[in-house]
C-alpha atoms as a PDB file:
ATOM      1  CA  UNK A   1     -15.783  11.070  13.628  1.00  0.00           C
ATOM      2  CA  UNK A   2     -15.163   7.523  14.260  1.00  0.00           C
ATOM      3  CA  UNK A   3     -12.624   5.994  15.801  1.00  0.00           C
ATOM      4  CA  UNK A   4     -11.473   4.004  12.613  1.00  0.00           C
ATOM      5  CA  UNK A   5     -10.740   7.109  10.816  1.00  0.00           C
ATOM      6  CA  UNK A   6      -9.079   8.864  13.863  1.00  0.00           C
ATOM      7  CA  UNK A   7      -6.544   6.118  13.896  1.00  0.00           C
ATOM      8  CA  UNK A   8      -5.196   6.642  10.778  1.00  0.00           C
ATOM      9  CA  UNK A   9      -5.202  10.496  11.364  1.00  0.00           C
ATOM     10  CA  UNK A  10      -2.846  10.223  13.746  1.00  0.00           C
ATOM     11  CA  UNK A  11       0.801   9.545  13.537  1.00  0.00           C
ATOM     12  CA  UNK A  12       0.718   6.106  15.096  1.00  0.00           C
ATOM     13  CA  UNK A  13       3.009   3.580  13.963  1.00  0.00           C
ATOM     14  CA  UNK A  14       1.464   1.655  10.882  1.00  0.00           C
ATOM     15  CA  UNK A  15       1.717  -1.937  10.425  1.00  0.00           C
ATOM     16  CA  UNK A  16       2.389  -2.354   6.409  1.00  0.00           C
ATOM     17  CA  UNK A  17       2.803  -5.218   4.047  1.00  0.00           C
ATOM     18  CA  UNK A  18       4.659  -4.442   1.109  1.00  0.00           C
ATOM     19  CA  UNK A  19       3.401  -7.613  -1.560  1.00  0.00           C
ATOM     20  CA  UNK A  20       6.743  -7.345  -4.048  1.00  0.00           C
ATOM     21  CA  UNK A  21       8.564  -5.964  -1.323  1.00  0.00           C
ATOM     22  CA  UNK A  22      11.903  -7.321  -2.501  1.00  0.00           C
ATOM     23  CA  UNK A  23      11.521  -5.875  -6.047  1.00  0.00           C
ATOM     24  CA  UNK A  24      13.276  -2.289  -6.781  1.00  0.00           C
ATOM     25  CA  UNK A  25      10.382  -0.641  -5.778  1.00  0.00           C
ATOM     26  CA  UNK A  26       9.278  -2.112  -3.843  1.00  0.00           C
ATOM     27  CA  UNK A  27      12.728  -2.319  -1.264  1.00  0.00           C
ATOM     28  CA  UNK A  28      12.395   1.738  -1.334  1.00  0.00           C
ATOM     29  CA  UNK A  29       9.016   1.339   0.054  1.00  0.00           C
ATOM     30  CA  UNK A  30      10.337  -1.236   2.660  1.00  0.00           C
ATOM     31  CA  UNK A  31      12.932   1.837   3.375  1.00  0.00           C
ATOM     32  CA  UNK A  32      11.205   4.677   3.376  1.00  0.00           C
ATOM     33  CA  UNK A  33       8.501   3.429   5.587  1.00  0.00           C
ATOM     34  CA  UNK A  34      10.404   1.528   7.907  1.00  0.00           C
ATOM     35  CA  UNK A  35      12.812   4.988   8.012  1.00  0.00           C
ATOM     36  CA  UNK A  36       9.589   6.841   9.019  1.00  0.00           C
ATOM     37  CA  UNK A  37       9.019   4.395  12.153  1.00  0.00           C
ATOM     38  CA  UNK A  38       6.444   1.976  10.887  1.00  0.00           C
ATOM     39  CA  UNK A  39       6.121  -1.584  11.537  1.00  0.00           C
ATOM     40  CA  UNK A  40       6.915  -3.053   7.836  1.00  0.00           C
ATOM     41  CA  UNK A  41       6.547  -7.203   6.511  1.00  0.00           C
ATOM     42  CA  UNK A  42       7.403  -7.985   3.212  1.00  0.00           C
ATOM     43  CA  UNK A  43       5.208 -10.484   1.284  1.00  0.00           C
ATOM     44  CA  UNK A  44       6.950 -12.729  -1.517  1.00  0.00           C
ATOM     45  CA  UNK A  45       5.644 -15.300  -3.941  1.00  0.00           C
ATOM     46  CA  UNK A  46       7.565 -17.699  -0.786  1.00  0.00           C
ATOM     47  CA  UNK A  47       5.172 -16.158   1.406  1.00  0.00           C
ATOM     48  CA  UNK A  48       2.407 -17.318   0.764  1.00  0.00           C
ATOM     49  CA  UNK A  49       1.638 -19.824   3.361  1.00  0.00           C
ATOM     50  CA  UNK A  50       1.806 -17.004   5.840  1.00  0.00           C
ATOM     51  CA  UNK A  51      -0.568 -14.611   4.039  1.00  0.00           C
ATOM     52  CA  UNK A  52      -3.502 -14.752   6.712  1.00  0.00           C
ATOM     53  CA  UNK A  53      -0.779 -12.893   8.707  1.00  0.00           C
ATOM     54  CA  UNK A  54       1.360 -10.987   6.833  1.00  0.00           C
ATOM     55  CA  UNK A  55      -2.328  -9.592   5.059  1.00  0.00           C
ATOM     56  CA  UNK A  56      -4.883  -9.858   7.661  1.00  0.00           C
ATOM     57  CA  UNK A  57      -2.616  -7.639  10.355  1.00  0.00           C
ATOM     58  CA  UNK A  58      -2.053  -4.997   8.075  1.00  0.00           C
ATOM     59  CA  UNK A  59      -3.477  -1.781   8.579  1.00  0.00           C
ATOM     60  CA  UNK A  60      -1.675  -0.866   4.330  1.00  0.00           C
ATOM     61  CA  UNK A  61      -1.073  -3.591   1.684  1.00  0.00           C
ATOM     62  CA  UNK A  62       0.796  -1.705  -0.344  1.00  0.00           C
ATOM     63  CA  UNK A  63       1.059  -3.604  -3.980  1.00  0.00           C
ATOM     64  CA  UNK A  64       4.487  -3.695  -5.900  1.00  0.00           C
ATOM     65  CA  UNK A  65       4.289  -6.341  -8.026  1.00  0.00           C
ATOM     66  CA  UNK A  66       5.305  -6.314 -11.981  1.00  0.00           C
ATOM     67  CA  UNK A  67       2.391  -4.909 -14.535  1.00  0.00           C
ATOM     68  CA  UNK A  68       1.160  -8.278 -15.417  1.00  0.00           C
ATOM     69  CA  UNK A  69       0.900  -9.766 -12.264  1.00  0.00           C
ATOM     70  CA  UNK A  70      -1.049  -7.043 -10.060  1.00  0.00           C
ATOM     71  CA  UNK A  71      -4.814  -8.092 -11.119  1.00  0.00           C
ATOM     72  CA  UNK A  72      -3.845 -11.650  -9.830  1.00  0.00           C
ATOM     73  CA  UNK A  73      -2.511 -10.473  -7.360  1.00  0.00           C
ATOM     74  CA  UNK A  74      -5.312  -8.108  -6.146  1.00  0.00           C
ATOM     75  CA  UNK A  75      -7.836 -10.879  -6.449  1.00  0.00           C
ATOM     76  CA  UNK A  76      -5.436 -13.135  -4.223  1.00  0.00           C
ATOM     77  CA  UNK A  77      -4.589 -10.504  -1.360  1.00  0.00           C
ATOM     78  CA  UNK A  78      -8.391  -9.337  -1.064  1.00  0.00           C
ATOM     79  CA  UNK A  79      -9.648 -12.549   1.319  1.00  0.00           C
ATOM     80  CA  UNK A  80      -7.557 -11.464   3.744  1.00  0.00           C
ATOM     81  CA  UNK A  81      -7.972  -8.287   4.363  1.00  0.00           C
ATOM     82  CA  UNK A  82      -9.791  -6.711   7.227  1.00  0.00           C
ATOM     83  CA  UNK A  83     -12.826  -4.074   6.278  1.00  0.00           C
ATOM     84  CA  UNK A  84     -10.389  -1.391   7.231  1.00  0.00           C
ATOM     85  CA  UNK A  85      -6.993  -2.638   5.807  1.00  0.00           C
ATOM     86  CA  UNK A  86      -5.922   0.062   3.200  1.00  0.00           C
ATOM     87  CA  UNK A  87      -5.658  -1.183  -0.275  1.00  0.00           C
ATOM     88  CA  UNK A  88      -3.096   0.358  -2.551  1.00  0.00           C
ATOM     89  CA  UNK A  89      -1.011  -0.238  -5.495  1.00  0.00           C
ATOM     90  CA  UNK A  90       2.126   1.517  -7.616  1.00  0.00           C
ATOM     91  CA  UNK A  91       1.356   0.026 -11.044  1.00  0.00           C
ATOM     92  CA  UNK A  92       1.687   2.699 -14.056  1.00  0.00           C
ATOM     93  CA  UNK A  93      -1.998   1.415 -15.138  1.00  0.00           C
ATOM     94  CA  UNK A  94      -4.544   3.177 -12.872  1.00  0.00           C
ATOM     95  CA  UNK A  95      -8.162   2.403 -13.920  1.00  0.00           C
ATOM     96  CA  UNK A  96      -8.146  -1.353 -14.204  1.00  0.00           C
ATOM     97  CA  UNK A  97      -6.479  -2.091 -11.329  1.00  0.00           C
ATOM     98  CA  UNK A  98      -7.944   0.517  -8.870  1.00  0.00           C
ATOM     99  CA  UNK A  99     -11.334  -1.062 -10.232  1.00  0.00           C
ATOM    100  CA  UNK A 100     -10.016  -4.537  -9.406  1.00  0.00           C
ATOM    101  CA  UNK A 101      -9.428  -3.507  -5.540  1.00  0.00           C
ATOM    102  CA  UNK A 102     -12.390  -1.860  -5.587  1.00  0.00           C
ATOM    103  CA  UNK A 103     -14.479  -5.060  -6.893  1.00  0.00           C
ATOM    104  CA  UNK A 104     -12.320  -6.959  -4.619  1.00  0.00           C
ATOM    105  CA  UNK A 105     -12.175  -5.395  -1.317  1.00  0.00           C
ATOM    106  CA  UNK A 106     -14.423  -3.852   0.688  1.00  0.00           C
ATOM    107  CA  UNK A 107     -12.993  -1.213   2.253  1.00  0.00           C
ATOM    108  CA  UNK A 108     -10.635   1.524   1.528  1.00  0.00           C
ATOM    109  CA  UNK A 109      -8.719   1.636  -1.578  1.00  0.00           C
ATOM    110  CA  UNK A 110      -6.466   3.944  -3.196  1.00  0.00           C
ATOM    111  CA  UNK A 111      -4.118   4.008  -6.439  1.00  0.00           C
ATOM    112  CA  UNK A 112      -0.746   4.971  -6.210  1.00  0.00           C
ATOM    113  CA  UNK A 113       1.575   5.889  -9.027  1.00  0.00           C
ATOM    114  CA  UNK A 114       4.700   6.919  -8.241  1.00  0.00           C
ATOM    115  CA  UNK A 115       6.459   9.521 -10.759  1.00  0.00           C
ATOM    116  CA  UNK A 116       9.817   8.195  -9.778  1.00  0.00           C
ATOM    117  CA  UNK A 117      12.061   5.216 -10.393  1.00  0.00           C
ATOM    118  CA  UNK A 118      14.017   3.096  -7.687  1.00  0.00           C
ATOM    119  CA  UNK A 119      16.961   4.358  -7.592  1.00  0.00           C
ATOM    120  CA  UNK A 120      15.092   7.220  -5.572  1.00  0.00           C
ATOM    121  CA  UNK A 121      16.797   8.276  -2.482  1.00  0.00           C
ATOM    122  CA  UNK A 122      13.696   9.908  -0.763  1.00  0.00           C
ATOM    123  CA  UNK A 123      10.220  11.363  -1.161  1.00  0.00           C
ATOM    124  CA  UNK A 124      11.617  14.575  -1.366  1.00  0.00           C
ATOM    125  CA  UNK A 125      10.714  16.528  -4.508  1.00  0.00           C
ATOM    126  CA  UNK A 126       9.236  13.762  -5.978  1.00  0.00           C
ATOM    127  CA  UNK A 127       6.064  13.405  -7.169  1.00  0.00           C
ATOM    128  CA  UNK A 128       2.937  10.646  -6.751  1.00  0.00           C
ATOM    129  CA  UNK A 129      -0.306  10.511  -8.107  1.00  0.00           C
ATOM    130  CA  UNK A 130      -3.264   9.934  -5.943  1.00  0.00           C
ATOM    131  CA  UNK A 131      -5.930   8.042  -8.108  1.00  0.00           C
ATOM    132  CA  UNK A 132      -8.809   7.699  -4.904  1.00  0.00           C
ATOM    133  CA  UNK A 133     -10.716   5.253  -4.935  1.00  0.00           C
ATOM    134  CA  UNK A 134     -12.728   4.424  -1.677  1.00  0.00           C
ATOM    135  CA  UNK A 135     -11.993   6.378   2.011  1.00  0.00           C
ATOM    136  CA  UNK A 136      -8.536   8.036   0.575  1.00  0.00           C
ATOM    137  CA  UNK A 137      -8.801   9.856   3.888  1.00  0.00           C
ATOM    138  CA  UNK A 138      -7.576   6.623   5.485  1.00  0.00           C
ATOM    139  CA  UNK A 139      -4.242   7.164   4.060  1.00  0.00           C
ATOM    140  CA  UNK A 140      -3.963  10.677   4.945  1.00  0.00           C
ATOM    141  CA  UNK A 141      -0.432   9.600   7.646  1.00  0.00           C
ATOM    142  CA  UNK A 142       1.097   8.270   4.178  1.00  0.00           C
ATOM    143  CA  UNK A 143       0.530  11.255   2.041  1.00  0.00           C
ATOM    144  CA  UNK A 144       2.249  13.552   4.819  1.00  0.00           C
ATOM    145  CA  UNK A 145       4.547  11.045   4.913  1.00  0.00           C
ATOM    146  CA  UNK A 146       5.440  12.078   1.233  1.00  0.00           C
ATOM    147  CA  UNK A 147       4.503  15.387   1.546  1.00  0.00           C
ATOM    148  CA  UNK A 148       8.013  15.643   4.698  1.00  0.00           C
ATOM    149  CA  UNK A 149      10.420  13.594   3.341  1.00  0.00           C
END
């Protein structure tokens, strides 16, 4: 096994953008993985000038954004990501956009859809679909993550 995939295997602390990360969803992303001990940025429409950062560091850009604005999104987060940054999104659509990351970035890529609403204290007893799309192994930490609180 190589040691790309060992690293995210383990329970290191992640480094995470959250693009949207001051929406409702996405602040109980922000929470819930900063909670769990990993190292998160937030990345506004303000933001932007500090992207090569904020996205290229990132070991998870997690996308939060509103329904209409994830494919422009995807296409504008995908220059900056590293071959092994994790791809994800939370939109309700699955196919279209999971494509989009897919046609857009290289490496791994997985779509998220969360069967919950905001106002969500914790993972616990709640549900999220897994739509994989490239390496879903890579987010393995996340899902037990879910799967323990």
């Amino acid at each position: 096994m190589n040691t790309a995939h060992q690293h995210w295997q383990t329970n290191q602390v992640q480094t995470i953008t959250v693009v949207g990360g001051r929406g409702a969803m996405g602040r109980f992303f922000v929470e819930r993985l900063s909670a769990a001990g990993h190292f998160v940025q937030i990345l506004e429409q303000d933001d932007w000038h500090r992207a090569e950062t904020l996205l290229g560091e990132a070991d998870l850009v997690l996308l939060c954004v509103p329904l209409p604005s994830t494919l422009a999104v995807i296409q504008r987060v995908a220059p900056y990501l590293t071959p092994t940054t994790v791809l994800a999104d939370i939109a309700s659509v699955k196919e279209p956009f999971v494509q989009a990351m897919l046609e857009y970035h290289s490496g791994p890529v997985i779509g998220l859809h969360p069967m919950f609403g905001p106002g969500t204290l914790s993972f616990l007893s709640q549900t999220v679909v897994v739509c994989p799309g490239r390496q879903p192994e890579t987010l393995q930490w996340f899902f037990n993550l879910i799967a323990e609180n």
